[in-house]
Protein backbone atom coordinates (compact mmCIF):
# COMPACT_ATOMS: atom_id res chain seq x y z
CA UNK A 1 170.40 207.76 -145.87
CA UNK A 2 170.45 203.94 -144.81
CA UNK A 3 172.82 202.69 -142.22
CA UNK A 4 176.06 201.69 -144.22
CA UNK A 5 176.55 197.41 -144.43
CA UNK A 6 179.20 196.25 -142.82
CA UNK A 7 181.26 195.35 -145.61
CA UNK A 8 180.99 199.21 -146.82
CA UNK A 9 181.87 200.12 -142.94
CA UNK A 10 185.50 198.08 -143.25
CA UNK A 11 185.93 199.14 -147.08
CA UNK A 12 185.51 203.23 -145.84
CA UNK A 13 187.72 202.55 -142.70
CA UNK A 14 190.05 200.47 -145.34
CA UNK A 15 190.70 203.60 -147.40
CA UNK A 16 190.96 205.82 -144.65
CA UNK A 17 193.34 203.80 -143.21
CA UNK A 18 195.72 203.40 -146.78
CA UNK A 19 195.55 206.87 -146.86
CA UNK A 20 197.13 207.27 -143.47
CA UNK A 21 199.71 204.49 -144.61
CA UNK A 22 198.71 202.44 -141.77
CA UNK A 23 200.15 199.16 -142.79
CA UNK A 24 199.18 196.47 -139.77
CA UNK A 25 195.52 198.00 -139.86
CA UNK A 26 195.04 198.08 -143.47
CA UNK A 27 196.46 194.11 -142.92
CA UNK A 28 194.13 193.29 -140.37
CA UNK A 29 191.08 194.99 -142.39
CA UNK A 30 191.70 193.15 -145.59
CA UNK A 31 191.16 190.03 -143.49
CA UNK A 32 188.01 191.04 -142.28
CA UNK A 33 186.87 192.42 -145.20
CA UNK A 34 187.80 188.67 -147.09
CA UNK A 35 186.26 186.90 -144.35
CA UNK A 36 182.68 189.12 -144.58
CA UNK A 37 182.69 189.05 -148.38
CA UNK A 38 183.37 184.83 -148.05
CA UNK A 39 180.26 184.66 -145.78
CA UNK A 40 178.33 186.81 -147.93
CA UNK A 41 178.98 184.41 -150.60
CA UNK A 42 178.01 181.64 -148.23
CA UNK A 43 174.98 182.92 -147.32
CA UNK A 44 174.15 184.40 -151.01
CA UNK A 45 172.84 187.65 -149.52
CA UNK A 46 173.87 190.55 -147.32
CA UNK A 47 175.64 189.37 -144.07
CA UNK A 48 173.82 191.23 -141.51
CA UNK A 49 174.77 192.55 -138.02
CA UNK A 50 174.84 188.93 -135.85
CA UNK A 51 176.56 187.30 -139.10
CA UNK A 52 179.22 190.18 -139.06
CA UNK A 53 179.60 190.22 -135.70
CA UNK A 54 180.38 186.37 -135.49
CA UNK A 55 183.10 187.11 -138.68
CA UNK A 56 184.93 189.49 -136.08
CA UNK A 57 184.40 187.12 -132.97
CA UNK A 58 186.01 184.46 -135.33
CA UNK A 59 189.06 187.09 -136.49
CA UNK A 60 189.98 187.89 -133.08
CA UNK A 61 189.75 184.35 -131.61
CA UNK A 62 192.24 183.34 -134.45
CA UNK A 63 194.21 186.23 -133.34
CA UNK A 64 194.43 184.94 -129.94
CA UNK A 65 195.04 181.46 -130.54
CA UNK A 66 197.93 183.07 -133.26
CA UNK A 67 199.21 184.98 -130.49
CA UNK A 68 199.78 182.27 -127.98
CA UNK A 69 201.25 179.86 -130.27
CA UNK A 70 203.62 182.58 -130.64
CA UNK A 71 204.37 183.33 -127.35
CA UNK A 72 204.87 178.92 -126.64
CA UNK A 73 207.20 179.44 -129.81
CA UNK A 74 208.93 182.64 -128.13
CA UNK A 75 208.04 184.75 -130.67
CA UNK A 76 206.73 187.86 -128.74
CA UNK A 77 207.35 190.61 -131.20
CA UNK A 78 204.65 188.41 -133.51
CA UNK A 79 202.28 187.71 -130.35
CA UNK A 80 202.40 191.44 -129.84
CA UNK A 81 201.48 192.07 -133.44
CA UNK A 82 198.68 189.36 -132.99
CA UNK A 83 197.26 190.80 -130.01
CA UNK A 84 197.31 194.61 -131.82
CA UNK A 85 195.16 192.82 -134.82
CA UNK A 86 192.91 191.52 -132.42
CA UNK A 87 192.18 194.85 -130.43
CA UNK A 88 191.75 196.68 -134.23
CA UNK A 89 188.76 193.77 -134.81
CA UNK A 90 187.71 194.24 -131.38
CA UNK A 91 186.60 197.87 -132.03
CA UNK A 92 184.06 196.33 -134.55
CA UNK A 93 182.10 194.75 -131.69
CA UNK A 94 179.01 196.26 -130.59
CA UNK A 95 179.19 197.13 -126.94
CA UNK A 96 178.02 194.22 -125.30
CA UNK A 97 176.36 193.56 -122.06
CA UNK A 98 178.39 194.07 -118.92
CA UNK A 99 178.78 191.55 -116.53
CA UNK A 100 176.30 193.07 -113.80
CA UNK A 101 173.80 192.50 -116.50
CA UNK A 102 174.42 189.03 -117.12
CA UNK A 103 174.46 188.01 -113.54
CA UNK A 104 171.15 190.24 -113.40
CA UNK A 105 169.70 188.03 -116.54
CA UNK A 106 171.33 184.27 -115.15
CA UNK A 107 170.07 184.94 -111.64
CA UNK A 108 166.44 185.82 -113.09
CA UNK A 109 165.95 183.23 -115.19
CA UNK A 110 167.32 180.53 -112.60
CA UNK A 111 164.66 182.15 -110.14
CA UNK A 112 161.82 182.16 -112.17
CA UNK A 113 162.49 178.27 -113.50
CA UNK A 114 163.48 177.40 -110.00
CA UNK A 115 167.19 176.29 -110.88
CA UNK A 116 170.26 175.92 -108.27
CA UNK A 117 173.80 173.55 -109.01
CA UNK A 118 176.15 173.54 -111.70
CA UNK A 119 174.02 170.09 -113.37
CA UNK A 120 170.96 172.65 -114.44
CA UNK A 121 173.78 175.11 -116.47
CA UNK A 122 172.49 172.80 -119.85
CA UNK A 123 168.96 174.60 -119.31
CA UNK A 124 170.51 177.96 -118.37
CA UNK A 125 172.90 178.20 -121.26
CA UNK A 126 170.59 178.15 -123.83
CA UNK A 127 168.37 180.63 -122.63
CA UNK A 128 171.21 182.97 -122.04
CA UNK A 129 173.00 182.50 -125.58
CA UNK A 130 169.38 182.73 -127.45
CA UNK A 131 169.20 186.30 -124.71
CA UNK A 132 172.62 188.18 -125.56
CA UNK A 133 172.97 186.60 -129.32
CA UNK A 134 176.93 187.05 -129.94
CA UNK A 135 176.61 189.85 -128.04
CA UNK A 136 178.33 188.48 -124.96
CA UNK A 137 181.42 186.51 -125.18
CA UNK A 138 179.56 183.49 -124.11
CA UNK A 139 182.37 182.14 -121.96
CA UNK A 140 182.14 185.39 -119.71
CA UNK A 141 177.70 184.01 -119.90
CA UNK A 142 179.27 180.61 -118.67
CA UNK A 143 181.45 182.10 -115.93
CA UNK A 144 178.90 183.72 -114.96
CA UNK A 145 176.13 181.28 -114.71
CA UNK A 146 178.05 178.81 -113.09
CA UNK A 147 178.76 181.12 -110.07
CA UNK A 148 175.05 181.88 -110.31
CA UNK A 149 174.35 178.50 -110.02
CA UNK A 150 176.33 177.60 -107.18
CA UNK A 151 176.10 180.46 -105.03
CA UNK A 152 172.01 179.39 -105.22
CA UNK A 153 172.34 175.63 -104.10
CA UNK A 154 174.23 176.72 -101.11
């Protein structure tokens, strides 16, 4: 049997969780579910597993920035609710590289091209994103590389 799509993933999970009466998930699920079925039209195909995982990415960065205009607005009973969406869309996320390995990957690649200082991050960057493709939050890749980069030109 093939490996279900992600859109019949979140539909299965979707009835499971009507069935339990779980209201915020079955809320939070219907978004995703809109937001893969709106890419699939997009794309005219299938979304596949990078395209799916940058629909959750997106959800739960909307949740965030949601959540934080809530708590500026003092609205923390909503920010909570925001942050609870965002940890039910995080569970959709393929494990992703830890940050050991990125350091592991940064401080390879800057070896072997013979980089050092925050002014060579444009060349590292690229390399790195093209490496972990969405599956490292590429700020943590940017964190990383920059203390990569300085701890090697001193």
């Amino acid at each position: 049997m093939a490996e279900p799509t992600p859109q019949q993933r979140i539909e299965s999970d979707l009835r499971t969780a009507m069935k339990a009466s779980e209201k915020e998930r079955v809320g939070t699920l219907r978004m995703l579910l809109t937001d893969v079925k709106n890419e699939r039209i997009r794309r005219g195909g299938e979304v596949d597993e990078a395209g799916f995982v940058a629909q959750v990415r997106k959800g739960i960065k909307r949740c965030e920035e949601a959540a934080e205009q809530f708590d500026k607005g003092g609205r923390a009973e909503q920010a909570a609710k925001e942050r609870r969406e965002a940890e039910i869309l995080a569970s959709y996320l393929p494990a992703g590289p830890s940050e050991a390995e990125i350091r592991a990957a940064v401080e390879a690649y800057a070896a072997e091209h013979d980089l050092s200082g925050p002014q060579t991050m444009g060349r590292v960057m690229p390399a790195m994103i093209q490496r972990f493709e969405g599956r490292a939050d590429n700020a943590v890749v940017s964190r990383v590389a920059r203390e990569v980069l300085s701890q090697r030109s001193g």
